[in-house]
PDB file of N, CA and C in Angstrom:
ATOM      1  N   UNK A   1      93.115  59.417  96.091  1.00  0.00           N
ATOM      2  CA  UNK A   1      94.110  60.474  96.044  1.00  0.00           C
ATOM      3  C   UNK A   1      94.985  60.400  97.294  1.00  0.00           C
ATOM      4  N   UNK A   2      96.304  60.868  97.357  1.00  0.00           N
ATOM      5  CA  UNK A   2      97.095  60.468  98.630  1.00  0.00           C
ATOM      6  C   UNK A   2      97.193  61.802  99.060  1.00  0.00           C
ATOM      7  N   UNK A   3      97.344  62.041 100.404  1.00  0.00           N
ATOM      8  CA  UNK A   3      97.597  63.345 100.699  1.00  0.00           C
ATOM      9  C   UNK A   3      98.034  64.282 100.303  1.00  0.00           C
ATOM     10  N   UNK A   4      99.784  64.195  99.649  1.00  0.00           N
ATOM     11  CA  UNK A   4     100.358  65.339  98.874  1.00  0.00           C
ATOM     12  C   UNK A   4      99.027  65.989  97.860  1.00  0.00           C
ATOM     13  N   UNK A   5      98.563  64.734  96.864  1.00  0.00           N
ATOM     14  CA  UNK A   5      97.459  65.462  95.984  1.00  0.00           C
ATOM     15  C   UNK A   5      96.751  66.193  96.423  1.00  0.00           C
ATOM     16  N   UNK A   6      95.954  65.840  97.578  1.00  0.00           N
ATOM     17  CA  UNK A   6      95.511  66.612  98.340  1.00  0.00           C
ATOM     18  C   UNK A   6      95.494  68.039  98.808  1.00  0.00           C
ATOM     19  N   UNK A   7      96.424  68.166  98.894  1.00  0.00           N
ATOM     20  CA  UNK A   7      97.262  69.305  99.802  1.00  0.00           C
ATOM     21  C   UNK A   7      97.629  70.064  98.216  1.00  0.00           C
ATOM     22  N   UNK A   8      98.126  69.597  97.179  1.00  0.00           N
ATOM     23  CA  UNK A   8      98.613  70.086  95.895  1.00  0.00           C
ATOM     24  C   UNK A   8      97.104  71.183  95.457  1.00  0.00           C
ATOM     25  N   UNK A   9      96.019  70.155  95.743  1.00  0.00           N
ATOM     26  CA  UNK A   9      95.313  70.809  95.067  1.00  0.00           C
ATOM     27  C   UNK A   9      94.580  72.047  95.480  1.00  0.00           C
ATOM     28  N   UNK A  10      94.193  72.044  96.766  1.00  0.00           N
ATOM     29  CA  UNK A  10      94.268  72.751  97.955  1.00  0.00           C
ATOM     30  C   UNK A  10      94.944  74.068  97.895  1.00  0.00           C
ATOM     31  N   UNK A  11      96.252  74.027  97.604  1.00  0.00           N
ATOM     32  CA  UNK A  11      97.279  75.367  97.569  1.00  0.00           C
ATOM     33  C   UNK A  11      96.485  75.205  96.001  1.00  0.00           C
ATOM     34  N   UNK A  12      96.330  75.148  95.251  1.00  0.00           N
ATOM     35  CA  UNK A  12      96.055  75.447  93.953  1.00  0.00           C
ATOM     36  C   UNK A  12      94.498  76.226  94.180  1.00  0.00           C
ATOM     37  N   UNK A  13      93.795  75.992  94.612  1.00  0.00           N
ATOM     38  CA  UNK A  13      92.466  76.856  94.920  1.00  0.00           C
ATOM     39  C   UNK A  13      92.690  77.838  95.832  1.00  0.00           C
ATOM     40  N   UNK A  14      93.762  77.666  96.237  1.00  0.00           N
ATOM     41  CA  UNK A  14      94.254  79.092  97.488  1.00  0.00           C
ATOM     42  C   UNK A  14      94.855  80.268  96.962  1.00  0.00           C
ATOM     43  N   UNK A  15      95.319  79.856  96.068  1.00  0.00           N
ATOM     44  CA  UNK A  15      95.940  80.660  94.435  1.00  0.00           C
ATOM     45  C   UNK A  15      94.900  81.145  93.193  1.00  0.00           C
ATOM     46  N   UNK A  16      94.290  80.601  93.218  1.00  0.00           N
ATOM     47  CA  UNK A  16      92.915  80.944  92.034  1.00  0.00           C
ATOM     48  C   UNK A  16      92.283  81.893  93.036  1.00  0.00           C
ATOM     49  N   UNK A  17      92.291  81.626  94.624  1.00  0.00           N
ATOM     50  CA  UNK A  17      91.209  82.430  95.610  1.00  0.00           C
ATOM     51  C   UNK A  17      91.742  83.803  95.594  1.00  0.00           C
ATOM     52  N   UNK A  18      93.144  83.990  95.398  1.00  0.00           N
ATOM     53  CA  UNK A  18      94.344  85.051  95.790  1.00  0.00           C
ATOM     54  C   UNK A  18      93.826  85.439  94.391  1.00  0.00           C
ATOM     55  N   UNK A  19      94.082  85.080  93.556  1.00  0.00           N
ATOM     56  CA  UNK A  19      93.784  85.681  92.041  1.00  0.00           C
ATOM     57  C   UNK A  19      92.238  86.815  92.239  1.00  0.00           C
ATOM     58  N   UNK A  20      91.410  86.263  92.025  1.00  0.00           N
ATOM     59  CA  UNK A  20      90.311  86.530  92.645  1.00  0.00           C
ATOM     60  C   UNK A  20      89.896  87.627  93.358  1.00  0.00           C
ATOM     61  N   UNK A  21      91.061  87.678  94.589  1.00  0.00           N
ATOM     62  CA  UNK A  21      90.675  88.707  95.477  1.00  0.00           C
ATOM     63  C   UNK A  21      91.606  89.621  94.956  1.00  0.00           C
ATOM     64  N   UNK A  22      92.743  89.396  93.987  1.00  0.00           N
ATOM     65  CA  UNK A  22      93.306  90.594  93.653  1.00  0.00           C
ATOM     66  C   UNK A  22      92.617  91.649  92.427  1.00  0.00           C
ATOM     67  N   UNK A  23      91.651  90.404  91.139  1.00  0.00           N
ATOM     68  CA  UNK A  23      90.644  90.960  90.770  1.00  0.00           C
ATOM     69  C   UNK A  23      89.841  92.050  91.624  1.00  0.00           C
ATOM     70  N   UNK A  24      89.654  91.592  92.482  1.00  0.00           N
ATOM     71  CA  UNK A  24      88.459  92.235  92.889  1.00  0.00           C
ATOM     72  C   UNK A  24      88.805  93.585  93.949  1.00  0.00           C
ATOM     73  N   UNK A  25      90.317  93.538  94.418  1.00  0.00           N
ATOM     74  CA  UNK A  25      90.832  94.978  95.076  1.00  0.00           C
ATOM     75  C   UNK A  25      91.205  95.875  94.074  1.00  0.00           C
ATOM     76  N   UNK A  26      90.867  95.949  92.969  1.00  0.00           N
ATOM     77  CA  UNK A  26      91.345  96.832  92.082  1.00  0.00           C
ATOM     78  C   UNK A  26      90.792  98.214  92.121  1.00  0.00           C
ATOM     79  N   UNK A  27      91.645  99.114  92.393  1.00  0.00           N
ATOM     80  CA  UNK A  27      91.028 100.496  92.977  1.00  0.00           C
ATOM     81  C   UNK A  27      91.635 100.836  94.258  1.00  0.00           C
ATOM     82  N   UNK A  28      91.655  99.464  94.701  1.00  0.00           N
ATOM     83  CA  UNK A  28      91.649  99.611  96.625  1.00  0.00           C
ATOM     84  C   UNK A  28      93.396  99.150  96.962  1.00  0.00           C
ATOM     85  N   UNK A  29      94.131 100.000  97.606  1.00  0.00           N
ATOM     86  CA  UNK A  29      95.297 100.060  97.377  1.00  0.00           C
ATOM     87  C   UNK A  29      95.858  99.435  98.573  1.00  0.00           C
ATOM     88  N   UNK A  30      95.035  99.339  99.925  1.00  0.00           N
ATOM     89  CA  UNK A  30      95.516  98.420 100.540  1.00  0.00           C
ATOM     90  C   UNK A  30      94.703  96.779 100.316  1.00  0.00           C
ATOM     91  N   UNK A  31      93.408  96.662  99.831  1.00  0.00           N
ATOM     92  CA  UNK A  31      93.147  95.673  99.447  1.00  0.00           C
ATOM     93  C   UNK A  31      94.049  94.772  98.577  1.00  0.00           C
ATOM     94  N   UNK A  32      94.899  95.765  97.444  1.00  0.00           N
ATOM     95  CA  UNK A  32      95.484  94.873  96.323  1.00  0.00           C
ATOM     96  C   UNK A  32      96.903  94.027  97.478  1.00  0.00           C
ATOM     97  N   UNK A  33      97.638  95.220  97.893  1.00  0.00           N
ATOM     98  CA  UNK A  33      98.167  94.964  99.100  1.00  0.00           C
ATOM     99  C   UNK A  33      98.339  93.473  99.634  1.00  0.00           C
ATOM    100  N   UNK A  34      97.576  93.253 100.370  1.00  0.00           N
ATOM    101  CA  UNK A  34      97.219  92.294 100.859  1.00  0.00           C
ATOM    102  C   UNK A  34      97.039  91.112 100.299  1.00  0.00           C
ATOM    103  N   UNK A  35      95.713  91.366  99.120  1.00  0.00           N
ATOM    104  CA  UNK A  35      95.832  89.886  98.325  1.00  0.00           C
ATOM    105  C   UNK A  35      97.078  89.698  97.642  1.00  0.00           C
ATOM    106  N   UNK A  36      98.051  90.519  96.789  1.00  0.00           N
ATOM    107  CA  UNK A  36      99.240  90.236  96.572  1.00  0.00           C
ATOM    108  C   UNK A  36      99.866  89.682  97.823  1.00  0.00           C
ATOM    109  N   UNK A  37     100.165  90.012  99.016  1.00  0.00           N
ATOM    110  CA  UNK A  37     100.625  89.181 100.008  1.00  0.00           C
ATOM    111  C   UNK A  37     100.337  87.570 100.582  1.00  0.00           C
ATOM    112  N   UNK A  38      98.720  87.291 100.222  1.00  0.00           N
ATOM    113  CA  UNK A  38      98.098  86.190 100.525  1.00  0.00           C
ATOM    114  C   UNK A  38      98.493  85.299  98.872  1.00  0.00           C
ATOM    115  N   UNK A  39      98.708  85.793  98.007  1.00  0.00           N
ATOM    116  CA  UNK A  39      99.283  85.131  96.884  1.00  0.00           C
ATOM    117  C   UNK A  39     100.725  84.603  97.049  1.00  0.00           C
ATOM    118  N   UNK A  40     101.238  85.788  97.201  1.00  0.00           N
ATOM    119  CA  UNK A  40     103.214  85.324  97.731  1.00  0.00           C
ATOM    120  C   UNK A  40     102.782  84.086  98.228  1.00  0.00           C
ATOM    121  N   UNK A  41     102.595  84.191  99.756  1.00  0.00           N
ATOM    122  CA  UNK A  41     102.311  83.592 101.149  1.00  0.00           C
ATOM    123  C   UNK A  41     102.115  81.617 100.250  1.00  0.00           C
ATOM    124  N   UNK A  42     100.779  81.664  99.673  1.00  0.00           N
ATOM    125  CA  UNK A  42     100.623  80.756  99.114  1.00  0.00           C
ATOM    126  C   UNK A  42     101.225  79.832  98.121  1.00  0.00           C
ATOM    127  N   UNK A  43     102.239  80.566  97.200  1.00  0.00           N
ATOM    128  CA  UNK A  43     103.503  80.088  96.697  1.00  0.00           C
ATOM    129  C   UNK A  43     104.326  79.838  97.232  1.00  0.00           C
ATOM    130  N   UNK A  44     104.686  80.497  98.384  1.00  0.00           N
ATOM    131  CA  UNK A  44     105.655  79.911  99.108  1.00  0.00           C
ATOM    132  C   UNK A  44     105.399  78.508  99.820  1.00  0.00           C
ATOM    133  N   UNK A  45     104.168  78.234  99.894  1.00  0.00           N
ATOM    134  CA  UNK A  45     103.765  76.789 100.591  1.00  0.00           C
ATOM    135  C   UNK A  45     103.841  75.724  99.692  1.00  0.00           C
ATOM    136  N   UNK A  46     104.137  76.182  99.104  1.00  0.00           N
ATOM    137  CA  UNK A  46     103.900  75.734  97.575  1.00  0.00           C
ATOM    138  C   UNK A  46     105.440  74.874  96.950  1.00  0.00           C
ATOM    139  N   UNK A  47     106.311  75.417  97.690  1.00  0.00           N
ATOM    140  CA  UNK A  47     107.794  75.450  97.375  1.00  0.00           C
ATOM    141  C   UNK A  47     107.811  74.131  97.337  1.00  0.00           C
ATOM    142  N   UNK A  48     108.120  73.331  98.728  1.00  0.00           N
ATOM    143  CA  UNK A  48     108.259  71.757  99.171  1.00  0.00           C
ATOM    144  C   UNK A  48     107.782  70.556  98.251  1.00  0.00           C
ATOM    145  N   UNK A  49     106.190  71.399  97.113  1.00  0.00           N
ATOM    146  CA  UNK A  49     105.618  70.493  96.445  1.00  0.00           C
ATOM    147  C   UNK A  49     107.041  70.244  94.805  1.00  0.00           C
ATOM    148  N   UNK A  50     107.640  71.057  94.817  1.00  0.00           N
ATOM    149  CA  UNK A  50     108.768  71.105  93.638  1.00  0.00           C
ATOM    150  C   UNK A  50     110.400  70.923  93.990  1.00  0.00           C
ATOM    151  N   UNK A  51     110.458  70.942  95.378  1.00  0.00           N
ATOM    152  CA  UNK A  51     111.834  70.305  95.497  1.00  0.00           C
ATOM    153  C   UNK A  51     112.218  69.073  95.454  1.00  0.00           C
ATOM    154  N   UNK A  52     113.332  68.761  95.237  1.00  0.00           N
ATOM    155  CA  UNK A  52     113.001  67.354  95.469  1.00  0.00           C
ATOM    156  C   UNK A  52     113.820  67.028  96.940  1.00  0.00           C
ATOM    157  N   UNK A  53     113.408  65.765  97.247  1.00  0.00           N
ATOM    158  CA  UNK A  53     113.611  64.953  98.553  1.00  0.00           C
ATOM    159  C   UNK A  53     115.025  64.823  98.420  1.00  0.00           C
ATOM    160  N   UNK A  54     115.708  64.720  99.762  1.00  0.00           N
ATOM    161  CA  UNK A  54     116.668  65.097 100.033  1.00  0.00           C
ATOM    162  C   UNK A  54     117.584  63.569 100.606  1.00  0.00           C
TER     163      UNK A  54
END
């Protein structure tokens, strides 16, 4: 696997993890909070893997 894959797959379990923890703040209003923020956060790293090269 070459690094990008790497790294692709990586932000992809960082996103299932965000999923997860937003499951699991349900009720909790700064918990949801947050994991919605750690979800953004993680899409946004996410960006570079879909642009293309310049």
């Amino acid at each position: 696997m070459s690094n990008n894959q790497i790294n692709f797959v990586g932000w992809v379990l960082f996103i299932l993890s965000a999923l997860g923890f937003i499951i699991a703040s349900i009720g909790s209003f700064w918990g949801m909070v947050g994991s919605v923020f750690f979800l953004i956060a993680c899409l946004v790293f996410l960006v570079p893997f879909f642009r293309p090269d310049k």
